[in-house]
Protein backbone atom coordinates (compact mmCIF):
# COMPACT_ATOMS: atom_id res chain seq x y z
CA UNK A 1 -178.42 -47.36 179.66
CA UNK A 2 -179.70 -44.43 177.52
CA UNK A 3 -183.47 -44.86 176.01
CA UNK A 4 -183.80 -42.32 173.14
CA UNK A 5 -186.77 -41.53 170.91
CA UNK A 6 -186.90 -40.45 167.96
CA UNK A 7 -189.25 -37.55 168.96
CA UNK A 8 -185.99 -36.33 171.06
CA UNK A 9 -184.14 -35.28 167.81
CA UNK A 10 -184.58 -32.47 165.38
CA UNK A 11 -186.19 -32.63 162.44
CA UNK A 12 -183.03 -32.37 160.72
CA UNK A 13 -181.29 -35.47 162.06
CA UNK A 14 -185.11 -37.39 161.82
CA UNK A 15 -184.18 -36.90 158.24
CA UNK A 16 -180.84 -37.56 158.53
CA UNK A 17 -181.48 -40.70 160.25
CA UNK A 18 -184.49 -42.19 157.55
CA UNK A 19 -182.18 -41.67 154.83
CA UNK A 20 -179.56 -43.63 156.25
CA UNK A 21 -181.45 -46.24 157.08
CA UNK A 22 -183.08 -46.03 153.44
CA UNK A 23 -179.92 -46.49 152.17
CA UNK A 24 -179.37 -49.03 154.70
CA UNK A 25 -182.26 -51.48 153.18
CA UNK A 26 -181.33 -49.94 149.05
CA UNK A 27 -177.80 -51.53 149.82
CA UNK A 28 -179.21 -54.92 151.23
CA UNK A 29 -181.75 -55.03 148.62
CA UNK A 30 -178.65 -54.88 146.68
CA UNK A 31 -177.07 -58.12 147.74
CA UNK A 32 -180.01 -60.23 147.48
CA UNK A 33 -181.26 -62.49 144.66
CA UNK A 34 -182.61 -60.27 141.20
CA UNK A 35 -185.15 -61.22 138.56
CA UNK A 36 -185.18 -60.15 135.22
CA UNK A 37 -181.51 -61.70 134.68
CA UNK A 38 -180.80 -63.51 131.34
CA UNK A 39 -180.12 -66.63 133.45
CA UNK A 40 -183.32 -66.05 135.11
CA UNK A 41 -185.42 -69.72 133.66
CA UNK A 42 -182.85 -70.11 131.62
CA UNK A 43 -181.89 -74.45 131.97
CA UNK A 44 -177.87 -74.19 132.09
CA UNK A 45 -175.59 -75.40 129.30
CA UNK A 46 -174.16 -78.42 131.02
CA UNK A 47 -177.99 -79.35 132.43
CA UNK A 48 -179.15 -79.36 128.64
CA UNK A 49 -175.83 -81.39 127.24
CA UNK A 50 -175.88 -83.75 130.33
CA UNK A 51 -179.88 -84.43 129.72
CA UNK A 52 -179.35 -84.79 126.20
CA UNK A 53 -176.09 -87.21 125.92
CA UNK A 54 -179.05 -89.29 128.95
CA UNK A 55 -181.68 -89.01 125.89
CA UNK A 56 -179.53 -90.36 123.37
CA UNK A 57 -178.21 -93.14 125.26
CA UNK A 58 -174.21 -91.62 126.09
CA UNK A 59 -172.32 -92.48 129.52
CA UNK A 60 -169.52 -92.05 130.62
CA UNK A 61 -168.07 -94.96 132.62
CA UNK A 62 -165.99 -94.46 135.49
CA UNK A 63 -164.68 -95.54 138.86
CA UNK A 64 -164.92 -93.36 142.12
CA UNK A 65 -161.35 -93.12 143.10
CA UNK A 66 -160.04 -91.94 139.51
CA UNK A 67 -158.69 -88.14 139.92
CA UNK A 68 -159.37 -87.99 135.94
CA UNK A 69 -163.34 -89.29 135.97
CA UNK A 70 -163.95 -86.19 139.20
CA UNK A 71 -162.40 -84.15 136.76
CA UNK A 72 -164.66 -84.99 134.01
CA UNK A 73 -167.49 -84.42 136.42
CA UNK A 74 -166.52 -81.23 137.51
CA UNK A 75 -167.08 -79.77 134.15
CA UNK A 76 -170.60 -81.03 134.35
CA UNK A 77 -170.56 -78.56 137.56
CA UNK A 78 -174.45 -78.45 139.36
CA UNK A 79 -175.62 -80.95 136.79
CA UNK A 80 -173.46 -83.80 137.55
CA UNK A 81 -176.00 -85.65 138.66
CA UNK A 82 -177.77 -84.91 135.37
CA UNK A 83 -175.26 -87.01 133.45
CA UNK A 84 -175.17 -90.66 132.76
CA UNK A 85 -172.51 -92.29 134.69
CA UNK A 86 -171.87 -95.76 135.14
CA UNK A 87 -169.49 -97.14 138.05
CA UNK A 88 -166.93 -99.04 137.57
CA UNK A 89 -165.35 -99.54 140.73
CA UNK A 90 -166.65 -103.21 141.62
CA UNK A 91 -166.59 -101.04 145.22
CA UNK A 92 -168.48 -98.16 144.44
CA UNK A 93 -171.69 -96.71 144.53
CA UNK A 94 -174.35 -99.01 142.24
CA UNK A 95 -171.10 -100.53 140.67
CA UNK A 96 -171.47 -102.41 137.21
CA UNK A 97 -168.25 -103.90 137.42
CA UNK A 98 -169.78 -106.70 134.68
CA UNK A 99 -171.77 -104.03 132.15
CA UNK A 100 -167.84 -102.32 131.84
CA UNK A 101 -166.04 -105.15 131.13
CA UNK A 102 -168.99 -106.14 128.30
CA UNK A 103 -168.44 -102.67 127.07
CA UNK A 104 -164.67 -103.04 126.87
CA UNK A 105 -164.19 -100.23 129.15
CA UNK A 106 -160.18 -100.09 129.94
CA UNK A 107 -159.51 -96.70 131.30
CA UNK A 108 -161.09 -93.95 132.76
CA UNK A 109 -163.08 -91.76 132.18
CA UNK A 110 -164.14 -93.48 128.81
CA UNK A 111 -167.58 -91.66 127.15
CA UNK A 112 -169.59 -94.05 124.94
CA UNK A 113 -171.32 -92.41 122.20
CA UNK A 114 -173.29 -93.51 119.34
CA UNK A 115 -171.69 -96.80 120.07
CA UNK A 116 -168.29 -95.66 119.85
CA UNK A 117 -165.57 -95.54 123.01
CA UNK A 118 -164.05 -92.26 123.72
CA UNK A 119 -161.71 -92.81 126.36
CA UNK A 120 -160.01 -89.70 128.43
CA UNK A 121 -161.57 -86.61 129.90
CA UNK A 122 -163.05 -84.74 126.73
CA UNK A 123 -164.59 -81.00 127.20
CA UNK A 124 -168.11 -80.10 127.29
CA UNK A 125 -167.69 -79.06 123.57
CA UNK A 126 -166.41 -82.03 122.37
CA UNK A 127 -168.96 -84.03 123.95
CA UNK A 128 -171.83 -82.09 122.22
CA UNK A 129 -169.98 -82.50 119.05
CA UNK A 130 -170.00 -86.07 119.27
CA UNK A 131 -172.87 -86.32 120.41
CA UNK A 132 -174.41 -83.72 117.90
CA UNK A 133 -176.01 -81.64 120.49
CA UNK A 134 -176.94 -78.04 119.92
CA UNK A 135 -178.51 -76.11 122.68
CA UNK A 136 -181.42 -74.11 121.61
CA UNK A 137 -180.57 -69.98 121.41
């Protein structure tokens, strides 16, 4: 095995060397996380929705093994667990088999808001529509 030090090479390749390895670290530096962003404290848009349709007393009902309800949660992406759900599924997790059938609840996903049944997957938009949420600018 060769053992080098850097005393060993010229000036010129010293140099040559710290500014590749400057580079090195300005290129690494590059990949991390940033600050200043505009998401940067910034609560996202499906956090705020899913928080508010909670505050004003929305769910959506649903049952674990419908393709249509993961769907629905998707669009809630990070915050899904943000947003007021109610299972189903007398097999699922914290099921409330009894609260759906009270509520009517025939298909699913159905969204209850303001009292009324909205049954189907509806998009994030529609939800804050009928749920009359704005998020703040």
């Amino acid at each position: 095995m060769v053992s080098l030090r850097f005393s060993q090479f010229r000036p010129a390749q010293q140099l040559a060397g710290l500014g590749a390895i400057a580079l090195g670290v300005m290129l690494l530096a590059g990949c991390g996380a940033q600050s200043g962003g505009a998401a940067d404290g910034a609560i996202a848009y499906e956090a705020q929705l899913a928080e508010h349709l909670t505050a004003t007393g929305g769910v959506m009902y649903g049952a674990h093994w419908c393709p249509h309800c993961a769907d629905q949660k998707a669009m809630f992406s990070d915050s899904v667990d943000l947003m007021p759900y109610v299972e189903c599924a007398a097999d699922g997790e914290n099921a409330q088999p009894e609260l759906c059938q009270q509520r009517g609840i025939e298909g699913y996903p159905t969204w209850e808001i303001d009292g009324q049944l909205y049954p189907g997957v509806r998009s994030l938009d529609e939800l804050a529509n009928l749920s009359g949420f704005s998020p703040p600018e």
